[in-house]
Protein backbone atom coordinates (compact mmCIF):
# COMPACT_ATOMS: atom_id res chain seq x y z
CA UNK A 1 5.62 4.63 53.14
CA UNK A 2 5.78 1.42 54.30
CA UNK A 3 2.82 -0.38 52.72
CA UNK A 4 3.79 2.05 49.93
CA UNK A 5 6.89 0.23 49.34
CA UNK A 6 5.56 -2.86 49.59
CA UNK A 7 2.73 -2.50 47.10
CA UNK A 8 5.71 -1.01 44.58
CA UNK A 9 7.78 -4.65 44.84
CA UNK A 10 4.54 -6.19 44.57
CA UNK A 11 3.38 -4.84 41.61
CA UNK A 12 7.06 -5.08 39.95
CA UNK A 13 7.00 -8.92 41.21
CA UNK A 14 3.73 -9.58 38.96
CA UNK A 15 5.12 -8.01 36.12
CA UNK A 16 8.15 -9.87 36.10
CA UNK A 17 5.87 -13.27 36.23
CA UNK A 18 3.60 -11.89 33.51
CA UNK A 19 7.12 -11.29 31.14
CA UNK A 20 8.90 -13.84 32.41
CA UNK A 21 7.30 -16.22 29.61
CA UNK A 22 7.90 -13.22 26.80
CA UNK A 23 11.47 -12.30 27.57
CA UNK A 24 14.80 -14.55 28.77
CA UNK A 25 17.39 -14.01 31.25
CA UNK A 26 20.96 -12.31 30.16
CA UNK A 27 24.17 -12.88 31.72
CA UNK A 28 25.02 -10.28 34.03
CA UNK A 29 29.08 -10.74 32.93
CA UNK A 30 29.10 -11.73 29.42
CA UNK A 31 25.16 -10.32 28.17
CA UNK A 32 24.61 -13.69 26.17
CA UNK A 33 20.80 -14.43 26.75
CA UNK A 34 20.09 -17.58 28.08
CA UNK A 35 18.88 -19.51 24.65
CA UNK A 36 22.92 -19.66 23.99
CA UNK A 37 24.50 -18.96 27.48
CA UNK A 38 22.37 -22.52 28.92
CA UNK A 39 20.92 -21.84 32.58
CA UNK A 40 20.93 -19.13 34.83
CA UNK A 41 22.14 -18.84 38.23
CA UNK A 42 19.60 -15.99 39.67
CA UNK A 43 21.29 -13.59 41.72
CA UNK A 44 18.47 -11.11 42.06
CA UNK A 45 14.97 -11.00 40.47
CA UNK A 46 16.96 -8.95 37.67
CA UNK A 47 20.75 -10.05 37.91
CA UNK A 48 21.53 -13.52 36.66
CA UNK A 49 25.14 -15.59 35.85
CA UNK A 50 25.19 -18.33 33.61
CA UNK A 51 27.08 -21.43 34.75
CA UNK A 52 30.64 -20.61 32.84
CA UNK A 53 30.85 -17.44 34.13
CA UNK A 54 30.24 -18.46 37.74
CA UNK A 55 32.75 -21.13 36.59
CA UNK A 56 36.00 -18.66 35.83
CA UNK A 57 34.83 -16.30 39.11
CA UNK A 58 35.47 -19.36 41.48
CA UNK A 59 38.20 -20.62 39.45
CA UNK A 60 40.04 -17.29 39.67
CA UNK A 61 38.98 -17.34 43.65
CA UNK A 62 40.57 -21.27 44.59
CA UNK A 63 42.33 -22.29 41.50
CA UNK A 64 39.58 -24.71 39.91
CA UNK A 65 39.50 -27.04 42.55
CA UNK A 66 35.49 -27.25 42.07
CA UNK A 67 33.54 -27.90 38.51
CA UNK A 68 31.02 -25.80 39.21
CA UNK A 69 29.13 -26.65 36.26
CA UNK A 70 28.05 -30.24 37.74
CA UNK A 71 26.05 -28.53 40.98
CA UNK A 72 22.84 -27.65 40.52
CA UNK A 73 21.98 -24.12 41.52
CA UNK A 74 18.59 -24.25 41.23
CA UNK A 75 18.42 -26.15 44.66
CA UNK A 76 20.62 -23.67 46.30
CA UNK A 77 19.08 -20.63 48.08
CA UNK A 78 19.78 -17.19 46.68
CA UNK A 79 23.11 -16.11 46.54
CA UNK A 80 23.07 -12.45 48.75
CA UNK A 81 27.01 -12.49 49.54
CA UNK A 82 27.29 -9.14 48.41
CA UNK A 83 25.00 -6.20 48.02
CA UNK A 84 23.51 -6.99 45.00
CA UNK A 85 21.13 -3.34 44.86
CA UNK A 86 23.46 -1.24 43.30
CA UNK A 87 23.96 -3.76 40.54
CA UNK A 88 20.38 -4.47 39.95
CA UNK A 89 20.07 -0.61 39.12
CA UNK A 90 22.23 -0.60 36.57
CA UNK A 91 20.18 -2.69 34.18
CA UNK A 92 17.69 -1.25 32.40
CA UNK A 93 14.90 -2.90 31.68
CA UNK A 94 15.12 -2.11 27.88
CA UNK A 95 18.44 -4.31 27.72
CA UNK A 96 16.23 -7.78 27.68
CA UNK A 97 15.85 -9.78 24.82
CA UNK A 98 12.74 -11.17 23.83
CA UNK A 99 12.20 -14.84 23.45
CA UNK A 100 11.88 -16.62 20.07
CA UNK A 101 9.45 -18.52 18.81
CA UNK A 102 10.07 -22.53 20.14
CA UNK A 103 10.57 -24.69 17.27
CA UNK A 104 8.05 -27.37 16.72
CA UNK A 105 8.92 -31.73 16.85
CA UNK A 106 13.01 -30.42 16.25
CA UNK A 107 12.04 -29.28 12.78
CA UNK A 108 14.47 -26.94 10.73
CA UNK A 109 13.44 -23.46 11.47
CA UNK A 110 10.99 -21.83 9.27
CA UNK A 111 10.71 -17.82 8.62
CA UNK A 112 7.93 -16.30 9.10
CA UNK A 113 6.05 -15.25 6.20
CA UNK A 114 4.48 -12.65 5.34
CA UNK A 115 0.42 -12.42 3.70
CA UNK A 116 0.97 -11.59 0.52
CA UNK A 117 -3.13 -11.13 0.10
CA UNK A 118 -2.22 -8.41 3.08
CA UNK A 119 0.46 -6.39 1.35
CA UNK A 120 -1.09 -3.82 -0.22
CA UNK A 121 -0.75 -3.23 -4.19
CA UNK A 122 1.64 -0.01 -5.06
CA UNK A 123 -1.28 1.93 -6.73
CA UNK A 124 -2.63 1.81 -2.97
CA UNK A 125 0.56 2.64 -1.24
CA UNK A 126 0.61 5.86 -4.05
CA UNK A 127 -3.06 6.69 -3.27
CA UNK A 128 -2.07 6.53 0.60
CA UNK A 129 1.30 8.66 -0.17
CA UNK A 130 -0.94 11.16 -1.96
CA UNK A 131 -3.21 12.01 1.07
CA UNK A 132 -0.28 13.15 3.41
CA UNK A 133 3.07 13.97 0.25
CA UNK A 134 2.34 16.92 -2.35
CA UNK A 135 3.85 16.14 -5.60
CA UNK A 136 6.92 14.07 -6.19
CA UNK A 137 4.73 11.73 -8.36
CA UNK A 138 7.72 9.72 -9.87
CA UNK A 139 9.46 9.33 -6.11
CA UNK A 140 6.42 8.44 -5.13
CA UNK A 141 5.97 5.46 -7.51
CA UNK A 142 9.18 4.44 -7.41
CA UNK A 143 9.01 3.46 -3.75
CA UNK A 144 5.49 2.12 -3.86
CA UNK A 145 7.02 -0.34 -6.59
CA UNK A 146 10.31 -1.38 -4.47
CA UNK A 147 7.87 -1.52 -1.34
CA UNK A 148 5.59 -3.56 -2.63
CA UNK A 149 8.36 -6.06 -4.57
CA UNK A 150 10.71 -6.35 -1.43
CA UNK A 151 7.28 -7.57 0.74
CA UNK A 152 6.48 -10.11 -1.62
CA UNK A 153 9.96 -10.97 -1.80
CA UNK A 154 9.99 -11.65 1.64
CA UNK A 155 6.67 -13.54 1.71
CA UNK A 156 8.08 -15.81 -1.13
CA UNK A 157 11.01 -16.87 0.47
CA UNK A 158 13.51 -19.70 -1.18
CA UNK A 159 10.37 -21.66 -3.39
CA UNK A 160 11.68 -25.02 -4.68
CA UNK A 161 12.15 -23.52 -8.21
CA UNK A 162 15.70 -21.86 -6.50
CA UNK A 163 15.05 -18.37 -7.64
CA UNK A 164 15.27 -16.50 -5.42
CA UNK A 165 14.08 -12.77 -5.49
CA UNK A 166 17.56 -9.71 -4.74
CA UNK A 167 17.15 -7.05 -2.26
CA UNK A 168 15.79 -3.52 -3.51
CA UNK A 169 17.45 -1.74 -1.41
CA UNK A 170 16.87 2.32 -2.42
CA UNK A 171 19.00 5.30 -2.80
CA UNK A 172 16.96 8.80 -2.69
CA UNK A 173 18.40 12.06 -3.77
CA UNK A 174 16.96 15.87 -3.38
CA UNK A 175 17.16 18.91 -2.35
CA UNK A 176 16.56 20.20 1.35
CA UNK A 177 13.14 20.04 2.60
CA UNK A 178 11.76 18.12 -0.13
CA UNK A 179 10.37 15.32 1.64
CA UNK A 180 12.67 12.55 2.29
CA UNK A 181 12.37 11.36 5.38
CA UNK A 182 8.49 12.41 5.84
CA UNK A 183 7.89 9.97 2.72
CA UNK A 184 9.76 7.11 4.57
CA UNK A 185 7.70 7.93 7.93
CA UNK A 186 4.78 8.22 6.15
CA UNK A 187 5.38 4.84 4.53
CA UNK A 188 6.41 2.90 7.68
CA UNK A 189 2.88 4.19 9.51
CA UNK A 190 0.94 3.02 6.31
CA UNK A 191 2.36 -0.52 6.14
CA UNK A 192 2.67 -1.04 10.31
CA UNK A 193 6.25 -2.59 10.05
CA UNK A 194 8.90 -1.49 12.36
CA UNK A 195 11.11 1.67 11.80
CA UNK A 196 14.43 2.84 12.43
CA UNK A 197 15.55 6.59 11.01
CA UNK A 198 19.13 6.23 11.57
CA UNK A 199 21.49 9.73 11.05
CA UNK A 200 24.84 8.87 9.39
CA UNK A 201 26.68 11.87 10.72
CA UNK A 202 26.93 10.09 14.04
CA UNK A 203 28.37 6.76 12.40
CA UNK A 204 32.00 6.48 12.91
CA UNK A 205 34.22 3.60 12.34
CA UNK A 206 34.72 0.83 14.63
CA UNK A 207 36.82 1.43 17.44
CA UNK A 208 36.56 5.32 17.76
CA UNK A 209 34.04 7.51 19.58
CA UNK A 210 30.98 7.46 18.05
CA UNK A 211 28.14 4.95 17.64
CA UNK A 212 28.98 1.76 15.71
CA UNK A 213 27.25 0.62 12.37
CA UNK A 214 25.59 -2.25 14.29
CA UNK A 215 23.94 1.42 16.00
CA UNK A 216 21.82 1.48 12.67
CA UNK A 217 19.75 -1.77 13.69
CA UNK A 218 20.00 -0.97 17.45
CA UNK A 219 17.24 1.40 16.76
CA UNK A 220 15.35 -1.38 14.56
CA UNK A 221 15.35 -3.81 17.27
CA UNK A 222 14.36 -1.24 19.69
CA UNK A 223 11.26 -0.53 17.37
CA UNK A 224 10.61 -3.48 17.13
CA UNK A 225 9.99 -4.26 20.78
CA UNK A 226 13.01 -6.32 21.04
CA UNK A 227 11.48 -9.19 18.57
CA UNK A 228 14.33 -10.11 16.21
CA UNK A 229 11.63 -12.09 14.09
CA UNK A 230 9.56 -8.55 14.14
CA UNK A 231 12.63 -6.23 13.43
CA UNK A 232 14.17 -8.64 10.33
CA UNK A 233 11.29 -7.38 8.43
CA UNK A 234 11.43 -4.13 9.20
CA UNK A 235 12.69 -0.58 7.28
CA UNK A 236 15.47 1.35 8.06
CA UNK A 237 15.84 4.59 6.73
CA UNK A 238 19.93 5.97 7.25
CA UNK A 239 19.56 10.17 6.47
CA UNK A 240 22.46 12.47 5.35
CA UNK A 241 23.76 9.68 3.37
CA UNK A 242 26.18 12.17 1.70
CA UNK A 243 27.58 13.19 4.81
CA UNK A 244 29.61 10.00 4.35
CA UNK A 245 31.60 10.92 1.02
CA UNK A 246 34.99 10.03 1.12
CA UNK A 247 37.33 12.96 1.67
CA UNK A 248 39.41 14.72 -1.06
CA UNK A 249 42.91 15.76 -0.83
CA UNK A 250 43.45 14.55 3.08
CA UNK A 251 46.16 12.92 4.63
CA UNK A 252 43.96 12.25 7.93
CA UNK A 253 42.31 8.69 8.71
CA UNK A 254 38.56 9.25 7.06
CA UNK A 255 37.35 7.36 10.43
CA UNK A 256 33.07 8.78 9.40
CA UNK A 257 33.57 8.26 5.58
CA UNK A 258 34.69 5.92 3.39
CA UNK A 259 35.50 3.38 5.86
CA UNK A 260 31.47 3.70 6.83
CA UNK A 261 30.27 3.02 3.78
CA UNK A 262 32.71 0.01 4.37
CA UNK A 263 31.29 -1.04 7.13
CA UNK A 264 27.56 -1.03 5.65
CA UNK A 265 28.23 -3.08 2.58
CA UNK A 266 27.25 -6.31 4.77
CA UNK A 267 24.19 -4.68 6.26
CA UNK A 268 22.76 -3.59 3.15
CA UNK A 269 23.80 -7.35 1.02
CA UNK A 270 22.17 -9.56 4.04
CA UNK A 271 24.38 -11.11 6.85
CA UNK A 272 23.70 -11.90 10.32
CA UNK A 273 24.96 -9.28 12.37
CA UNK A 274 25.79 -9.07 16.48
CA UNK A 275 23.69 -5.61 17.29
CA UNK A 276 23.88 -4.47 20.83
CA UNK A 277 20.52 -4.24 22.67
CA UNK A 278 19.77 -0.70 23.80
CA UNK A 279 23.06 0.64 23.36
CA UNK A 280 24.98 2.16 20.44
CA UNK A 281 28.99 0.44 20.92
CA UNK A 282 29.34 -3.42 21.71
CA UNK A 283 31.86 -1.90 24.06
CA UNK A 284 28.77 -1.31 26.61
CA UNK A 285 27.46 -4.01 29.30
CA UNK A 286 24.60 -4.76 27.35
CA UNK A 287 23.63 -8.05 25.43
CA UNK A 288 23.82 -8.93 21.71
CA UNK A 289 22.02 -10.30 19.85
CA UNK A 290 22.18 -11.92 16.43
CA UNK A 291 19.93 -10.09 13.40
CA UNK A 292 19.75 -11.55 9.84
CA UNK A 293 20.06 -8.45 7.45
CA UNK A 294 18.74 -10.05 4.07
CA UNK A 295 15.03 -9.24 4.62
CA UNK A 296 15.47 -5.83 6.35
CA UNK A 297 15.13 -2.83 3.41
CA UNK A 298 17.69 -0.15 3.43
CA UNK A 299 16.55 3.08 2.36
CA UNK A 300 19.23 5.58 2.25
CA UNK A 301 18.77 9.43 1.45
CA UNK A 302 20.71 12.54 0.86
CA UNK A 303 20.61 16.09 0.17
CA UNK A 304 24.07 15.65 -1.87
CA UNK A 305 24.78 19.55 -2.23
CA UNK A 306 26.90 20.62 -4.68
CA UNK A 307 26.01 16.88 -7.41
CA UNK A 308 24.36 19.91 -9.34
CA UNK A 309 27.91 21.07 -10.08
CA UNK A 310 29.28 17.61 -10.69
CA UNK A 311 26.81 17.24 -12.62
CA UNK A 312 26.78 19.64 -15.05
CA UNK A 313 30.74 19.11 -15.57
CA UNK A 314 29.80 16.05 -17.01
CA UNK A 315 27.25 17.34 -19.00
CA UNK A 316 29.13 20.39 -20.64
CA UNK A 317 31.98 18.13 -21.14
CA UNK A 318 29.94 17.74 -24.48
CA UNK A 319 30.64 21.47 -25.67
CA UNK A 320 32.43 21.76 -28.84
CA UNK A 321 34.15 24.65 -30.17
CA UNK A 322 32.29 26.90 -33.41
CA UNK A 323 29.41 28.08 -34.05
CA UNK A 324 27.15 25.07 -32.81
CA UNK A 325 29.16 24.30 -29.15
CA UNK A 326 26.89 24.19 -26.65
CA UNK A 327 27.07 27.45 -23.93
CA UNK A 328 28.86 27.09 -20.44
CA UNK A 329 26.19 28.35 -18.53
CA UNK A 330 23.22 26.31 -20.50
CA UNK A 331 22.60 23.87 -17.63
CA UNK A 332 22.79 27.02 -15.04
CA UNK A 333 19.10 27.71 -15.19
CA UNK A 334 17.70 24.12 -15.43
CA UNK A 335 15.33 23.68 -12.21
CA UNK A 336 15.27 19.63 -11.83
CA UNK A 337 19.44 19.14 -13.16
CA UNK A 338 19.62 16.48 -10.32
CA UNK A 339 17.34 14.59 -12.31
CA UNK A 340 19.59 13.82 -14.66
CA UNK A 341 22.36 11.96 -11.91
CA UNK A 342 24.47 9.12 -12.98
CA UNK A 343 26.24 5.98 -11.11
CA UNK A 344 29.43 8.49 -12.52
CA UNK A 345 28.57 11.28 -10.61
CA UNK A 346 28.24 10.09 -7.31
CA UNK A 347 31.58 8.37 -7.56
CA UNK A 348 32.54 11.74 -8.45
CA UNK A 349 30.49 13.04 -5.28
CA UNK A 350 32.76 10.60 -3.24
CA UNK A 351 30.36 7.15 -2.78
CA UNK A 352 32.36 4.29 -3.15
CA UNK A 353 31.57 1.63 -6.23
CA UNK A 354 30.63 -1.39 -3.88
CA UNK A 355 28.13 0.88 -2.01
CA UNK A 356 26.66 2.12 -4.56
CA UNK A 357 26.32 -0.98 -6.57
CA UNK A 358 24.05 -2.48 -3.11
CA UNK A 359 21.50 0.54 -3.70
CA UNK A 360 19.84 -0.78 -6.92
CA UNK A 361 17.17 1.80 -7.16
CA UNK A 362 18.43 5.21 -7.30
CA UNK A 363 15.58 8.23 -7.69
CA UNK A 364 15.54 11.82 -7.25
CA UNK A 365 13.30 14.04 -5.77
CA UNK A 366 12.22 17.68 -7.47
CA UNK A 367 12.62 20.44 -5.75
CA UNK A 368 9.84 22.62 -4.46
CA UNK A 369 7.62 25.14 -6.71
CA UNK A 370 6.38 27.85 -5.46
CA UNK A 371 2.86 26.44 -6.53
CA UNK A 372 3.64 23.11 -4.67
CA UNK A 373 4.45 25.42 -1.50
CA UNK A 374 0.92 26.39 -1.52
CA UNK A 375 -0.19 22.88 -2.14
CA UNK A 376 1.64 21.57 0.55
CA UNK A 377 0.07 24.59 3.19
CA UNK A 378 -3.24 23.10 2.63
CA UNK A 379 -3.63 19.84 0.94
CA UNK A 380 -1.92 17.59 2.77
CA UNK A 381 -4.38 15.45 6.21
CA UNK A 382 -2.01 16.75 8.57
CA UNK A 383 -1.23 20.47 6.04
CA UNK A 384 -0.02 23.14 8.69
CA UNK A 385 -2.85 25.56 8.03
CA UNK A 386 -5.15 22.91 9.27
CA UNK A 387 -3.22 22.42 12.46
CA UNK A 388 -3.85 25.98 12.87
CA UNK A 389 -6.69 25.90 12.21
CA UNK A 390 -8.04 22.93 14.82
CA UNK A 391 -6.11 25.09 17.48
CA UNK A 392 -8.41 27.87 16.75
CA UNK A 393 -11.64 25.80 16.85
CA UNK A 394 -10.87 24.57 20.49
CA UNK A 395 -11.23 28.13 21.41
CA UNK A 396 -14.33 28.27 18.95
CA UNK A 397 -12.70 31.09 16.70
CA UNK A 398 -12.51 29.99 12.90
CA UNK A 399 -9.46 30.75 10.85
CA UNK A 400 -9.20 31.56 7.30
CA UNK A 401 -6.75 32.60 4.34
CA UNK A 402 -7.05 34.14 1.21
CA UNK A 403 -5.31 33.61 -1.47
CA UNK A 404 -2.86 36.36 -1.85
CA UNK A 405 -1.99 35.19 1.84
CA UNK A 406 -1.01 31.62 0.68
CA UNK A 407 1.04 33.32 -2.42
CA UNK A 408 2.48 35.54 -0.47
CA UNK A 409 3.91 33.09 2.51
CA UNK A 410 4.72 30.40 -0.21
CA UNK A 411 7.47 33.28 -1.91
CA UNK A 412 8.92 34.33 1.75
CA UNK A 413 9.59 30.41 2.07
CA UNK A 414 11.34 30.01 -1.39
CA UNK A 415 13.59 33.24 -0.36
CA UNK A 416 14.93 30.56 2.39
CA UNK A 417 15.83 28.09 0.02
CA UNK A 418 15.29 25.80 2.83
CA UNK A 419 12.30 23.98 1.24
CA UNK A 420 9.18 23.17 3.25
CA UNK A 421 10.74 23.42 6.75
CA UNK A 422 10.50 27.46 5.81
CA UNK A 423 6.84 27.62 5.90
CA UNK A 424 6.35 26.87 9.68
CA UNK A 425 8.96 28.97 10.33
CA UNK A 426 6.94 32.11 8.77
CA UNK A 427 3.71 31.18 9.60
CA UNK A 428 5.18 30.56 13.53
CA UNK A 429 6.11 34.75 13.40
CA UNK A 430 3.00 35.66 12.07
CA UNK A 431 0.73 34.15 13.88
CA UNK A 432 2.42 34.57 17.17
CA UNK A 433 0.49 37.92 18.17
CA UNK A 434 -3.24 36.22 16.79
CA UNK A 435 -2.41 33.11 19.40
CA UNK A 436 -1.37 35.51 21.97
CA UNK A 437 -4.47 38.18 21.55
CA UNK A 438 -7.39 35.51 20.80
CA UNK A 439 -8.21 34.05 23.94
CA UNK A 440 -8.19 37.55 25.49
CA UNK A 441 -11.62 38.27 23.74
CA UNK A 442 -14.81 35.64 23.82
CA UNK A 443 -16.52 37.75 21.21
CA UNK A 444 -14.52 36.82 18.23
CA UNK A 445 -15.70 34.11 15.85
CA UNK A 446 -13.66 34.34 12.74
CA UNK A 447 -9.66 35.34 11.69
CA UNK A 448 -8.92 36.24 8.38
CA UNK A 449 -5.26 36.48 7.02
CA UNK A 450 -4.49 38.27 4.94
CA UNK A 451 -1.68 39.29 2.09
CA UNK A 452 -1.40 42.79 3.39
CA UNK A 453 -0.91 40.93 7.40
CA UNK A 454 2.14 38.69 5.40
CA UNK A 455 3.14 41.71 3.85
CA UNK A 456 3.40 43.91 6.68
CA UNK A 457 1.06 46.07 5.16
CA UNK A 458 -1.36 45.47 7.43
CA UNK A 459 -3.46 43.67 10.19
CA UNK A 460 -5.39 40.37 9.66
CA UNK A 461 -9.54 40.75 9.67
CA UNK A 462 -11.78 40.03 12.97
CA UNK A 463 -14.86 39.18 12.90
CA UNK A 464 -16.85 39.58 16.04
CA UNK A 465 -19.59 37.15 16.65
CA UNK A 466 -22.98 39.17 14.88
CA UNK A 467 -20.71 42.20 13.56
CA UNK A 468 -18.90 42.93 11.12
CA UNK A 469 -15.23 41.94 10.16
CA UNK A 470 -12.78 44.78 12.07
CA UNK A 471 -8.93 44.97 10.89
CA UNK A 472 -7.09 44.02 13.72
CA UNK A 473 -4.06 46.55 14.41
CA UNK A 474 -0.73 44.98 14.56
């Protein structure tokens, strides 16, 4: 256990040397990384004091007598007065903060720009959407567009003319199970830039249990490897927008509403913000660290149940009395009424004017067919049936399904109302006993479902290997 041991602190020695260069030290007392705290006074291999906090511990212990701040610590041997091991386990090694790049002969510091012969055009980012999101055409080249104009924005920078490009920062609206947030994953894998998927239900006003709004680019910088240069270029995507609505008719302190959407006006216009480093409250012994807002793109997206209602208040408010006056329940049937959303309604819905007014591009989403159901079962690269279907062929059985079969599991999921989610849900119960009963029997070669199986009407089709196809009893 011995050598064991040693070979452990060895190997953790050499990776310290080989990061050492990539990441600096942070203050152990007040988690200011050494670029603005000056240098360190190293304690342990991980536990380091920068020269004015060592300053107020001895002053506190003789009354200033000593400027600590004129000796020279680096000739002094290691400090061990105390036993430093529990400390040194209480920072993970997440909490460091990466180095930035050294500036060059004192010159003013320079972003760094973007390619824009690397960004690709929207009608690429579309074609790219299209192999992996069914439908949703218009969402789809919406954000392809604001993409595509908030990368070259960035590239550009300030140019000598002084025009300089705003923010598109985006506001998506739809129904459950649409495809929000698997459109903004889809769109940070395709363009390799860092990610955060932020969940606003958990944001809460500063001060009061719950993570902070600095939380939000937390998770950036975390995605981003701790490079601030990296993460200030990055996407964050904040779901259940709507869950931050102000409140109606309360008397009670709205501490995970309005005052929220307060609180993200100056993320979303551009301003350099103090963001914790692997934590979610500044309140935690962790460092902060400084992140410039204006070239990070906000997307924000919501469900907003019951706009539909809203919405068509606004619209029958129209109606006229006689013989011409529009009906009460004419917008009742209307499939896509979401479509028709105004900067009005969602002030109705609760969203506060200044908020809104920072989310430029506003777009809807349609809700699902039962056509685009069965699209989305076994079009899409990664389409569920095809999952299935791979799991199958490691056991070298082939899986199939008719027609009827797709129909029939694309109207159980639109008796759910839940959207997509629905269909793995029902295809999970159905093909629960197939997984199960497969690998019992090396003769089979080939699984048909069927609509009667969906049904209940029936069992799906085996096909033996050379004979053939048996219903299988359910």
């Amino acid at each position: 256990m011995d050598f064991e041991d040693k070979d452990t602190e060895v190997k953790e020695q050499a990776d310290t040397q080989e990061q050492g260069d990539e990441y600096e030290d942070v203050c152990f007392m007040c988690h200011r990384p050494a670029s603005k705290a000056g240098k360190m006074i190293h304690l342990t291999k991980d536990i380091h004091i920068c020269a004015e906090c060592m300053q107020k511990a001895m002053d506190t212990m003789n009354n200033g007598n000593v400027d600590y701040s004129k000796i020279d610590f680096s000739k002094m041997p290691n400090i061990s007065m105390i036993n430093l091991s529990d400390l040194q386990n209480m920072i993970p090694r997440r909490q460091r903060v990466k180095k930035k790049a050294p500036e060059q002969n004192e010159q003013p510091k320079q972003e760094k720009k973007l390619d824009i012969r690397k960004i690709p055009a929207p009608h690429r980012i579309k074609a790219s959407l299209d192999e992996y999101v069914v439908g949703q055409e218009k969402a789809k080249k919406v954000i392809s567009v604001a993409v595509y104009n908030h990368y070259k924005r960035v590239a550009a920078g300030a140019d000598a003319d002084g025009i300089e490009i705003e923010k598109s920062n985006m506001l998506m609206i739809g129904p459950t199970g649409c495809g929000k947030t698997y459109l903004v994953k889809t769109l940070a894998r395709l363009l390799d830039v860092p990610l955060a998927i932020a969940d606003a239900t958990s944001l809460t006003e500063a001060g009061y249990i719950g993570d902070d709004i600095e939380s939000v680019l937390s998770k950036l910088l975390a995605a981003a490897d701790n490079d601030v240069e990296k993460a200030e270029q990055g996407i964050v995507f904040i779901d259940e927008i709507d869950k931050l609505a102000k409140k109606k008719n309360t008397t009670q302190r709205d501490v995970s509403g309005e005052s929220v959407q307060q609180g993200l006006l100056k993320l979303l216009e551009g301003a350099e913000v103090e963001v914790p480093v692997g934590a979610n409250s500044k309140n935690a012994m962790v460092p902060l660290e400084t992140i410039n807002t204006k070239n990070i793109l906000f997307i924000c997206g919501g469900a907003f149940p019951d706009l539909e209602d809203i919405i068509k208040e606004r619209l029958n408010e129209q109606s006229s009395i006689g013989f011409r006056a529009d009906l009460k329940d004419k917008y009742d049937k209307e499939k896509n009424l979401i479509s028709r959303v105004t900067v009005e309604d969602l002030r109705n819905f609760g969203m506060i004017p200044e908020f809104i007014g920072r989310l430029p591009i506003i777009f809807t989403l349609d809700a699902l067919s039962e056509d685009m159901m069965v699209r989305i079962l076994k079009e899409p690269k990664n389409a569920i049936l095809k999952q299935y279907q791979k799991l199958l062929a490691l056991d070298e059985v082939k899986l199939e399904f008719t027609d009827d079969a797709l129909s029939a599991i694309a109207r159980k999921a639109m008796e759910k109302d839940t959207g997509a989610r629905a269909l793995r849900a029902i295809i999970e119960e159905f093909m629960l006993d197939i997984m199960y009963e497969i690998p019992k029997d090396d003769n089979i070669g080939q699984v048909t479902i069927t609509g009667d199986y969906i049904e209940h009407r029936g069992g799906p089709l085996i096909t033996l290997r050379g004979v053939p196809a048996l219903e299988m009893q359910g």
